[in-house]
C-alpha atoms as a PDB file:
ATOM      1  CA  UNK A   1       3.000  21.243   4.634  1.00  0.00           C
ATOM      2  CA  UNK A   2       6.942  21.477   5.160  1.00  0.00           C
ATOM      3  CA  UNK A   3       8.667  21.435   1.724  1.00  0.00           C
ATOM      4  CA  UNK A   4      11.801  19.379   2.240  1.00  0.00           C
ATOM      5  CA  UNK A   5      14.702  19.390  -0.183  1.00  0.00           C
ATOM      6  CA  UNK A   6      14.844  15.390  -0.253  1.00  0.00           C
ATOM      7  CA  UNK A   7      12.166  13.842  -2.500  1.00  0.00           C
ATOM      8  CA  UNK A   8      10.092  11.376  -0.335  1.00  0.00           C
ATOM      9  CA  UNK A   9      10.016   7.703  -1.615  1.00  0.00           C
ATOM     10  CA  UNK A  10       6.866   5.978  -2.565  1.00  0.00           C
ATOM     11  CA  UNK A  11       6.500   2.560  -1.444  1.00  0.00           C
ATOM     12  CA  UNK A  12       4.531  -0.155  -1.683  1.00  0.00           C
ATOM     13  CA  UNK A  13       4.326  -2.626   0.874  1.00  0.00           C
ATOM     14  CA  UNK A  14       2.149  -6.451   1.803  1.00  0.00           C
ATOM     15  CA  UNK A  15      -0.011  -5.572   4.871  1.00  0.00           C
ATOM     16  CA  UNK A  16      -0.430  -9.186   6.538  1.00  0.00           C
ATOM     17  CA  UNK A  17      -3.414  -9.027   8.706  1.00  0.00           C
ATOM     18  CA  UNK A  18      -3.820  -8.747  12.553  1.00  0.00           C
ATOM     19  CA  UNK A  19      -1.679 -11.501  13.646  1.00  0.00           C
ATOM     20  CA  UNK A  20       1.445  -9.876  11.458  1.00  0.00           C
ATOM     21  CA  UNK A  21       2.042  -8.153  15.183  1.00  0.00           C
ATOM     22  CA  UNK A  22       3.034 -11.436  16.548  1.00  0.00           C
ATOM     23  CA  UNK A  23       5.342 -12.649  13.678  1.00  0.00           C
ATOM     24  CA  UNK A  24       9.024 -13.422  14.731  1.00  0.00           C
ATOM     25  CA  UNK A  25      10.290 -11.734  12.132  1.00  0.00           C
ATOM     26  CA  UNK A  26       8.306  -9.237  10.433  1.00  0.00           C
ATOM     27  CA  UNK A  27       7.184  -6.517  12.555  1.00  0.00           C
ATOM     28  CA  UNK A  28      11.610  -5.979  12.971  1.00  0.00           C
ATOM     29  CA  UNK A  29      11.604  -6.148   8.801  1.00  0.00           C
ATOM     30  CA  UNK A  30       8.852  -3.253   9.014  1.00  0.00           C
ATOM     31  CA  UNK A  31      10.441  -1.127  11.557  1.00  0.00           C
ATOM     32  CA  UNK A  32      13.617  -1.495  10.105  1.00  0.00           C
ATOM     33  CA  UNK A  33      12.937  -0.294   6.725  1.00  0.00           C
ATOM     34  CA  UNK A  34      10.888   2.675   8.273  1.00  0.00           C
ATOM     35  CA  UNK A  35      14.030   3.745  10.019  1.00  0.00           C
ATOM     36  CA  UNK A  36      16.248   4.089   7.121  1.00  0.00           C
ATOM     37  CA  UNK A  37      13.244   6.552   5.226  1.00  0.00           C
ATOM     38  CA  UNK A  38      13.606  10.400   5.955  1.00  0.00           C
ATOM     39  CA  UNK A  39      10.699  11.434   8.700  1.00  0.00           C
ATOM     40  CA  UNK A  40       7.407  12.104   6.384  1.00  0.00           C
ATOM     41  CA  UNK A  41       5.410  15.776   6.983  1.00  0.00           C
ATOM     42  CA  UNK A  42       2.119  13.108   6.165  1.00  0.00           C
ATOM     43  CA  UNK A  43       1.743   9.884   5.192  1.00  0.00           C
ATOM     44  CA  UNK A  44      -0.748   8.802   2.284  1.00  0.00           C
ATOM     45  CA  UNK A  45      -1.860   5.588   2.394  1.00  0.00           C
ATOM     46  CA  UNK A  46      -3.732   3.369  -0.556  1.00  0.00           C
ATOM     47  CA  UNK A  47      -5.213   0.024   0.852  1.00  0.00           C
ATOM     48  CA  UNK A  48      -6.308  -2.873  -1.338  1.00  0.00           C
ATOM     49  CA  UNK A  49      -9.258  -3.153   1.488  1.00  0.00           C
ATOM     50  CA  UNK A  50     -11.233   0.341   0.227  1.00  0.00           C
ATOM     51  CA  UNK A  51     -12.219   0.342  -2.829  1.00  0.00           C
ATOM     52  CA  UNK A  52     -14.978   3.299  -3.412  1.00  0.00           C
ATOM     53  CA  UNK A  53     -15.533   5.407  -6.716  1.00  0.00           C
ATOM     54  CA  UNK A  54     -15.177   8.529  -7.359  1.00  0.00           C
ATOM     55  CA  UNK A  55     -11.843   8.587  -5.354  1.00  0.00           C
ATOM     56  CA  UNK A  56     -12.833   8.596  -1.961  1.00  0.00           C
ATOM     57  CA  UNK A  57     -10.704  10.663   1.141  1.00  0.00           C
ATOM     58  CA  UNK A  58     -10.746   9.084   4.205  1.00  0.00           C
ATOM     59  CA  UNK A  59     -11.442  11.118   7.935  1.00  0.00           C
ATOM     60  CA  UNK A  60      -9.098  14.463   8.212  1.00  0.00           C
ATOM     61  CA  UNK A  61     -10.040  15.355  11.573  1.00  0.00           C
ATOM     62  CA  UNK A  62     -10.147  12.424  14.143  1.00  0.00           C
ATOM     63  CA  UNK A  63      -8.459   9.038  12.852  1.00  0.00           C
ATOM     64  CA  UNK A  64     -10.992   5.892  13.755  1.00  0.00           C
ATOM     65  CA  UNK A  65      -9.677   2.175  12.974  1.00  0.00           C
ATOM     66  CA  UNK A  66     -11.894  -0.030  10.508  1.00  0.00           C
ATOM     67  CA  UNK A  67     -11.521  -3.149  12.018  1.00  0.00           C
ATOM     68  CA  UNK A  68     -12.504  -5.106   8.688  1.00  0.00           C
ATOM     69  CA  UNK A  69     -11.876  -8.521   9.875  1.00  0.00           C
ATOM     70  CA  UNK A  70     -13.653 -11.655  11.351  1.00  0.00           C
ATOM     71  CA  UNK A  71     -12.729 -14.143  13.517  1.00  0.00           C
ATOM     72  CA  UNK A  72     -10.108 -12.804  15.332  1.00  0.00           C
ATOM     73  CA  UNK A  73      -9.032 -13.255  19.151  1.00  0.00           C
ATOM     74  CA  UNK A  74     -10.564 -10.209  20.818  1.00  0.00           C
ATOM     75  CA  UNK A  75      -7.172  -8.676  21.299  1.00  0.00           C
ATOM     76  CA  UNK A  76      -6.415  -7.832  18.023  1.00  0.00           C
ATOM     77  CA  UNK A  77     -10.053  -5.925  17.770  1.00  0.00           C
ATOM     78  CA  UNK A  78      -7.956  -3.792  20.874  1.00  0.00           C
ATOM     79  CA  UNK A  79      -5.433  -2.083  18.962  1.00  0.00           C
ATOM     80  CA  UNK A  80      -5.194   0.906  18.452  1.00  0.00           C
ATOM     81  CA  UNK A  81      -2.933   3.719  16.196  1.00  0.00           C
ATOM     82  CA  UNK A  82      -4.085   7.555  17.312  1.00  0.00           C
ATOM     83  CA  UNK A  83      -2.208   9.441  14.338  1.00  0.00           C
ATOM     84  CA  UNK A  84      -3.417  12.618  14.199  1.00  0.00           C
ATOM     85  CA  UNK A  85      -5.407  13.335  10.603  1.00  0.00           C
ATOM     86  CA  UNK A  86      -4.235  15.646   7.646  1.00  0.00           C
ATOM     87  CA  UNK A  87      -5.947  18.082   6.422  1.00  0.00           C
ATOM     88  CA  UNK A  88      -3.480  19.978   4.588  1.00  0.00           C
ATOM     89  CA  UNK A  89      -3.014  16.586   2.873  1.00  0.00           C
ATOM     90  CA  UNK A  90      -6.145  15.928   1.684  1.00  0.00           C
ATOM     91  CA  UNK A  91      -6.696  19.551   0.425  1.00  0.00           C
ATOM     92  CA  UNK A  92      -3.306  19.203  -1.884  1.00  0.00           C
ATOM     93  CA  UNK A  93      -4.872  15.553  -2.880  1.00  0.00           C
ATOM     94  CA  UNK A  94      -8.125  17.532  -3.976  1.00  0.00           C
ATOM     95  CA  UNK A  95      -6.506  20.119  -5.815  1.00  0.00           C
ATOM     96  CA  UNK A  96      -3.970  17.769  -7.035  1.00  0.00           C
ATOM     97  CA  UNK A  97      -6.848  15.328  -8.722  1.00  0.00           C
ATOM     98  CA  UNK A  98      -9.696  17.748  -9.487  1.00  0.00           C
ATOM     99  CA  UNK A  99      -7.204  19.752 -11.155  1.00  0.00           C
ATOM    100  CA  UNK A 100      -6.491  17.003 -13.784  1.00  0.00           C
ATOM    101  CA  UNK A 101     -10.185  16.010 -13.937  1.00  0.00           C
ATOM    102  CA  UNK A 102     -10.260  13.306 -11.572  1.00  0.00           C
ATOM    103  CA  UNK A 103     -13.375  13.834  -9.236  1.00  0.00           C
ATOM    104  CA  UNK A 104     -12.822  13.301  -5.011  1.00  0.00           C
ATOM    105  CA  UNK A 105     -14.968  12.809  -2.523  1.00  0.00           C
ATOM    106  CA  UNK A 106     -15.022  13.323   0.899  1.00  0.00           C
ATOM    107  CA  UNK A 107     -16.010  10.152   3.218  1.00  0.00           C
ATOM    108  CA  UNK A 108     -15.291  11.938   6.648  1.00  0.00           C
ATOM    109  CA  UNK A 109     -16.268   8.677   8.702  1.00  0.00           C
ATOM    110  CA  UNK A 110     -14.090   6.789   7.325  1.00  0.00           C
ATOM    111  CA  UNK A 111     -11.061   5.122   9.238  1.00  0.00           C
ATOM    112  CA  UNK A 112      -7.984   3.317   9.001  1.00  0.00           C
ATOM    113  CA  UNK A 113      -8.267  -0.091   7.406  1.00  0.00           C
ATOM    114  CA  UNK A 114      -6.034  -3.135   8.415  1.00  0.00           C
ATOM    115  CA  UNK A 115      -4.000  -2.748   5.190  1.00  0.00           C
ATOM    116  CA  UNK A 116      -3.464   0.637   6.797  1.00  0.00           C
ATOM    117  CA  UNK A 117      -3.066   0.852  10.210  1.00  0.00           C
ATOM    118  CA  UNK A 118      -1.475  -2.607  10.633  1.00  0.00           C
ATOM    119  CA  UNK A 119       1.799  -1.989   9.349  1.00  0.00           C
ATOM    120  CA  UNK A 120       1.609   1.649  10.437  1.00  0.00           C
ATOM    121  CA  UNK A 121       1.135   0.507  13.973  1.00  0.00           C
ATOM    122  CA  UNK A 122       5.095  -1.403  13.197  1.00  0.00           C
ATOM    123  CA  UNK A 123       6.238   1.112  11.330  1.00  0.00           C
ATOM    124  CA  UNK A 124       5.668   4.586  13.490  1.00  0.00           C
ATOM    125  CA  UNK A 125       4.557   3.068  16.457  1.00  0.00           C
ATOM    126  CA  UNK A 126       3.982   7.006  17.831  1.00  0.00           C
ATOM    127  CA  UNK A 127       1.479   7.495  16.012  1.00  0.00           C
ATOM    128  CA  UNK A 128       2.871  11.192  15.564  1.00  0.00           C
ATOM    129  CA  UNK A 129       2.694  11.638  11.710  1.00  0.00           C
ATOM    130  CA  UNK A 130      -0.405  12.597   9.912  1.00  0.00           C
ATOM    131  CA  UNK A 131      -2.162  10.336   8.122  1.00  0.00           C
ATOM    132  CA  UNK A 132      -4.356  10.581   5.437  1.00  0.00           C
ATOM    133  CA  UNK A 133      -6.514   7.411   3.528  1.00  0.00           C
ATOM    134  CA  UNK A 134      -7.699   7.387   0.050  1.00  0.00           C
ATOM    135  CA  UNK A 135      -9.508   5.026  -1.702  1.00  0.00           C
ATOM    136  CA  UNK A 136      -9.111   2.699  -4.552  1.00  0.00           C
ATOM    137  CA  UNK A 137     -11.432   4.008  -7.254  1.00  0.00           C
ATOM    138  CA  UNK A 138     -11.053   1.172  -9.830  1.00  0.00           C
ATOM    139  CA  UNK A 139      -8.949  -1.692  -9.991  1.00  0.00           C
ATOM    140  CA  UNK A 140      -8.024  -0.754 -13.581  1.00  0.00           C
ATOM    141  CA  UNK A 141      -4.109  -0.772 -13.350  1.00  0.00           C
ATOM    142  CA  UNK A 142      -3.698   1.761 -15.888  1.00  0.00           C
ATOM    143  CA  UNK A 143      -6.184   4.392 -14.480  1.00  0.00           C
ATOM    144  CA  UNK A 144      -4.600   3.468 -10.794  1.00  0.00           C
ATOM    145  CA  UNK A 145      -1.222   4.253 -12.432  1.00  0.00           C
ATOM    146  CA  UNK A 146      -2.461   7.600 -13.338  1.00  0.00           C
ATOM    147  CA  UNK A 147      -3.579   8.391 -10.159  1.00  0.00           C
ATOM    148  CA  UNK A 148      -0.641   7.848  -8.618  1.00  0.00           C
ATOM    149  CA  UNK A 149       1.815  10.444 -11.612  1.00  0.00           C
ATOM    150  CA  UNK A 150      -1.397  13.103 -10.377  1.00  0.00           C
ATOM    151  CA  UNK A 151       0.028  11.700  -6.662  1.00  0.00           C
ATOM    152  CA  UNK A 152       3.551  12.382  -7.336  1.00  0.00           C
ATOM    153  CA  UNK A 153       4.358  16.380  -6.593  1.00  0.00           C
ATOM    154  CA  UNK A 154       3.237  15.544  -3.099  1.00  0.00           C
ATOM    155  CA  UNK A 155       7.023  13.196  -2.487  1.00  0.00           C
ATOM    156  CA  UNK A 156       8.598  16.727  -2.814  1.00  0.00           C
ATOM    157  CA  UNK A 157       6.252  18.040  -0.034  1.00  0.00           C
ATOM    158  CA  UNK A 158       7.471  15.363   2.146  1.00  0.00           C
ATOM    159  CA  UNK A 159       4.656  13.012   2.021  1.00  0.00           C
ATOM    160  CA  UNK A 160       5.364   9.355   1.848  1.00  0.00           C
ATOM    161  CA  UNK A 161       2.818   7.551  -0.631  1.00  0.00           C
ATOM    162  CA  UNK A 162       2.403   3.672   0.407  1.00  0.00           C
ATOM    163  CA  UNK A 163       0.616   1.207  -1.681  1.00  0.00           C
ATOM    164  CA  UNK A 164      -0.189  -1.480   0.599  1.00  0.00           C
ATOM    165  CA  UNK A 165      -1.490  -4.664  -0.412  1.00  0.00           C
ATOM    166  CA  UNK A 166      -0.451  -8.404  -1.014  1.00  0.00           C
ATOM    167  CA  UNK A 167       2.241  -9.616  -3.453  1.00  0.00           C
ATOM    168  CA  UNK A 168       0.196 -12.731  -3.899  1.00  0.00           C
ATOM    169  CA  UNK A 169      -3.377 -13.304  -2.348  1.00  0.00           C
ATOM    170  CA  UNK A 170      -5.430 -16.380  -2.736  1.00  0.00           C
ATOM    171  CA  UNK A 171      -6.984 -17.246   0.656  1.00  0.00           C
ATOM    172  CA  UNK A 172      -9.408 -20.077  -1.252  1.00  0.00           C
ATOM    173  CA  UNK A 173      -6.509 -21.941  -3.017  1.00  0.00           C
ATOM    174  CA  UNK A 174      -3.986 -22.033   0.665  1.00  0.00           C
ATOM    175  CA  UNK A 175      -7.129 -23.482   2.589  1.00  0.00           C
ATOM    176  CA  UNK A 176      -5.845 -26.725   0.708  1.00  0.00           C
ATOM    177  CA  UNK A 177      -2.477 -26.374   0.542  1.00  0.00           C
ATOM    178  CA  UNK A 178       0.613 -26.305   3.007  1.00  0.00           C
ATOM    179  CA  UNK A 179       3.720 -24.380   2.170  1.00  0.00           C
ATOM    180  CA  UNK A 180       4.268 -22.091  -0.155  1.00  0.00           C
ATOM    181  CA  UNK A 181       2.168 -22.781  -3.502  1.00  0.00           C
ATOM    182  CA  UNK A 182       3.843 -22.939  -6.512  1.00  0.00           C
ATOM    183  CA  UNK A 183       1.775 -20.640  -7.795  1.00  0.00           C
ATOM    184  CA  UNK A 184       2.730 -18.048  -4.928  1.00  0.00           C
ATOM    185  CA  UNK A 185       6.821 -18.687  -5.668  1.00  0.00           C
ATOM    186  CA  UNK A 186       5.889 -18.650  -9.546  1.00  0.00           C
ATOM    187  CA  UNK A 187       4.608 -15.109  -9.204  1.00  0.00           C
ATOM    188  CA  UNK A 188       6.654 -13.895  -6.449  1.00  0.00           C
ATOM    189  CA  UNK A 189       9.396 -14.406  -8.987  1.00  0.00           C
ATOM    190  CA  UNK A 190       8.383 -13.161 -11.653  1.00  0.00           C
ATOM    191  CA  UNK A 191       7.452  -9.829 -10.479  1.00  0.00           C
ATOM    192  CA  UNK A 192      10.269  -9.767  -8.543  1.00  0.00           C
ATOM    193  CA  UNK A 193      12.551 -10.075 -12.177  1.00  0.00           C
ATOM    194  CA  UNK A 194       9.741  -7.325 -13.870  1.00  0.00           C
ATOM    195  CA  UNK A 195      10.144  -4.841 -11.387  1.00  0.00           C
ATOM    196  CA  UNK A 196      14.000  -5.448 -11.522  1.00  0.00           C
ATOM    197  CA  UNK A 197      13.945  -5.067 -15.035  1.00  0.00           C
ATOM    198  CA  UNK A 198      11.609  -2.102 -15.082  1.00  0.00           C
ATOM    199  CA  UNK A 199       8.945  -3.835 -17.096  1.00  0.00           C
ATOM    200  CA  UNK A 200       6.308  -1.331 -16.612  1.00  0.00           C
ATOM    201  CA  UNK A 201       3.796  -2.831 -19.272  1.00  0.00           C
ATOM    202  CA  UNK A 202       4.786  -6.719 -18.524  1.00  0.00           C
ATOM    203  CA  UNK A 203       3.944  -5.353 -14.872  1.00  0.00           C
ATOM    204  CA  UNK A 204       0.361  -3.537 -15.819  1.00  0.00           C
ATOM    205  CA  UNK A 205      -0.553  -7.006 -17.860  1.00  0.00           C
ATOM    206  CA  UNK A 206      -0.010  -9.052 -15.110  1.00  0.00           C
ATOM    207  CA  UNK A 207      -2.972 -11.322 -15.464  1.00  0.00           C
ATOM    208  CA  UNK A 208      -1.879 -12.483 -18.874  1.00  0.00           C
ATOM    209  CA  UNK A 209       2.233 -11.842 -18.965  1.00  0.00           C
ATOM    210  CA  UNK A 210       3.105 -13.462 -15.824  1.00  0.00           C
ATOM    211  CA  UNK A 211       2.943 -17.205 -15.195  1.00  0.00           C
ATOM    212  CA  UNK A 212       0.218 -18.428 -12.641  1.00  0.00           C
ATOM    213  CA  UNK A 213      -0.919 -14.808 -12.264  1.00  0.00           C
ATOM    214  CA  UNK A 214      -4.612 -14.904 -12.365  1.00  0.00           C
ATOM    215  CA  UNK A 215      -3.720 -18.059  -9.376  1.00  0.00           C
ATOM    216  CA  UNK A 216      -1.746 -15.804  -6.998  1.00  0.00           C
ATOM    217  CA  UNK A 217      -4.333 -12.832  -8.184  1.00  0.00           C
ATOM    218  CA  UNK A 218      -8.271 -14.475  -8.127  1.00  0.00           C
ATOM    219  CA  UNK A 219      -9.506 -10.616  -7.602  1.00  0.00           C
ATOM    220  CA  UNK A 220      -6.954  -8.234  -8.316  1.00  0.00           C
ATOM    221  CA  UNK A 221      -7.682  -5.714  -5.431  1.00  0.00           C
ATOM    222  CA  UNK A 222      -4.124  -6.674  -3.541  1.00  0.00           C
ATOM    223  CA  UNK A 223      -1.849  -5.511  -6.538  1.00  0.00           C
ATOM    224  CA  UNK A 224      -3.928  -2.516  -6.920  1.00  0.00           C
ATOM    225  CA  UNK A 225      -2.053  -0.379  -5.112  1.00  0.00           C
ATOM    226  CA  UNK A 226       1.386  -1.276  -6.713  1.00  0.00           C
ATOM    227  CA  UNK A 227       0.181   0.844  -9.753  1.00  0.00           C
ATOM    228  CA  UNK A 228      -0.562   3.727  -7.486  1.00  0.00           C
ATOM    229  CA  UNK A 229       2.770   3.407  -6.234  1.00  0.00           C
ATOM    230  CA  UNK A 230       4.171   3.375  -9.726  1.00  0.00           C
ATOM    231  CA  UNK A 231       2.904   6.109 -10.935  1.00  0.00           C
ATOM    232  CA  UNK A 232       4.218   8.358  -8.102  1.00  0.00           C
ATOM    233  CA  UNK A 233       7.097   6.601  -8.469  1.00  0.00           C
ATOM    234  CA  UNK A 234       8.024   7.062 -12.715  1.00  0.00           C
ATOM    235  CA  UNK A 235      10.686   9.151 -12.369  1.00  0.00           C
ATOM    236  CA  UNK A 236      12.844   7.150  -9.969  1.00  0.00           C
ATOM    237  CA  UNK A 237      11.912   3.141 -11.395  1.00  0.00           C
ATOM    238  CA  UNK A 238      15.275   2.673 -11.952  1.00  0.00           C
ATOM    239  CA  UNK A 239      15.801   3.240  -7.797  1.00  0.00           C
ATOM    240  CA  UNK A 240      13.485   0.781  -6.894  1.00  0.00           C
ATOM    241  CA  UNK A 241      14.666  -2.131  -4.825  1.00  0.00           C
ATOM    242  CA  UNK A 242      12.835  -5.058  -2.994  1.00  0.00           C
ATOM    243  CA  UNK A 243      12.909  -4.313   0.879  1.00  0.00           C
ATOM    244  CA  UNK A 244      11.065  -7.272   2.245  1.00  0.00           C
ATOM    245  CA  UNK A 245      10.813 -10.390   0.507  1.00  0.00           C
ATOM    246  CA  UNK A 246       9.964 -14.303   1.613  1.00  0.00           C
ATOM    247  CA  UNK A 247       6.609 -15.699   1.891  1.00  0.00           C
ATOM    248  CA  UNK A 248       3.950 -15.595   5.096  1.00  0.00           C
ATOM    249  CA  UNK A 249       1.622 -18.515   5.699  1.00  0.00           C
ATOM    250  CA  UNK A 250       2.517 -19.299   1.989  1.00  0.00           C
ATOM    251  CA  UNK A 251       1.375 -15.884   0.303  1.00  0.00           C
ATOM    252  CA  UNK A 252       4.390 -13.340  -0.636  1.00  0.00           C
ATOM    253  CA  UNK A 253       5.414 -10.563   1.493  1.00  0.00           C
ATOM    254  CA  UNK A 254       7.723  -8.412  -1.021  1.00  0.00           C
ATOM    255  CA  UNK A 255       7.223  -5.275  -0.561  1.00  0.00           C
ATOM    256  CA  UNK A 256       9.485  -2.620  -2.295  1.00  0.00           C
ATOM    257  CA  UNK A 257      10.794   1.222  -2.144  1.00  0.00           C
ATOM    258  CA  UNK A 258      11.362   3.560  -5.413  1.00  0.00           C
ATOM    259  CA  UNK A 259      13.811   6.536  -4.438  1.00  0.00           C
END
């Protein structure tokens, strides 16, 4: 991979699902952001929506779409996102993580999820930058964080790391509610204030520290990859800045850059 001189940010980002394509406003938020980030050599991408232990590497070679969804109009099971795999990637991840004792695993089958491709598809709509998918092997936000300081030489070899999941995400509870949810606002806000504050361990005890947290997180799979994100992203916390905030069909979008 090209070494660049500019350390690559680390990012971690709410995914939507299909539909997020038609939004007035968010596919522009997306694209925007992507176009203020230096061009990444590769693109690693941790989805709440693959969770598989021992860490799991997703296809190298060709790049197939997961459509993990049900329900859908038949258009959005059209869409597609061509971006060429990484191999060099997923050989530094290997060496990177078997090197500090974490075992890998290679699931060469494996595709782009929607928590992947889908804001991929607004963000480099080419499709021109290698992309490689790993898995989430626990949901533990300490291990995850570890992961992701194991993660972090590969920002200076110009590889953006995205953690992509939900800021909030509790289908069951907004099937009866309208709005945003209190509980949705509540949490929004408060992580909002912990990340600004650099609260690493208020941040890792979410489910107890922060107020309606186990509400906005039922299963804990869409905040996952925030810790991934932080541990690339230790050394530059104090550069981190929301990009995206505001809610989506009630759940929080906020999504935020570190360097």
């Amino acid at each position: 991979m090209t070494v660049t001189a500019e350390r690559m940010p680390a990012l971690y980002l709410s995914h939507g699902a299909p539909p997020l394509a038609d939004d007035p406003l968010w596919p522009g938020e997306l694209a925007a952001w992507s176009a203020t980030l230096p061009r990444p050599s590769a693109i690693l991408m941790v989805s709440a929506h693959w969770e598989e232990a021992p860490l799991a590497l997703g296809a190298v070679r060709t790049m197939p779409l997961v459509y993990d969804f049900w329900g859908f109009p038949e258009h959005y099971y059209r869409v597609r996102y061509a971006a060429p795999g990484a191999p060099a990637l997923a050989e530094n991840v290997r060496k990177l993580l078997r090197g500090a004792g974490t075992p890998v695993q290679d699931t060469p089958d494996r595709g782009l999820d929607h928590g992947a491709y889908v804001p991929l598809v607004e963000m480099y709509p080419r499709a021109d930058i290698p992309v490689l998918q790993i898995s989430l092997p626990s949901l533990d936000p300490r291990k995850l964080m570890g992961i992701g300081r194991k993660l972090a030489p590969l920002r200076d070899e110009g590889v953006l790391i995205v953690g992509s999941g939900f800021f909030t995400h509790n289908l069951a509870a907004l099937r009866h509610q309208g709005g945003v949810p209190g509980w949705s606002a509540e949490f929004d806000d408060w992580g909002n204030r912990a990340l600004l504050a650099r609260d690493v361990d208020a941040l890792l005890d979410f489910e107890h520290a922060s107020p309606a947290g186990r509400l906005a997180h039922p299963r804990t799979e869409h905040l996952a990859p925030l810790f991934v994100t932080l541990g690339a992203a230790e050394q530059d916390l104090d550069r981190g800045r929301s990009v995206i905030d505001g809610f989506w069909m009630g759940l929080a979008k906020r999504s935020v850059q570190f360097g």
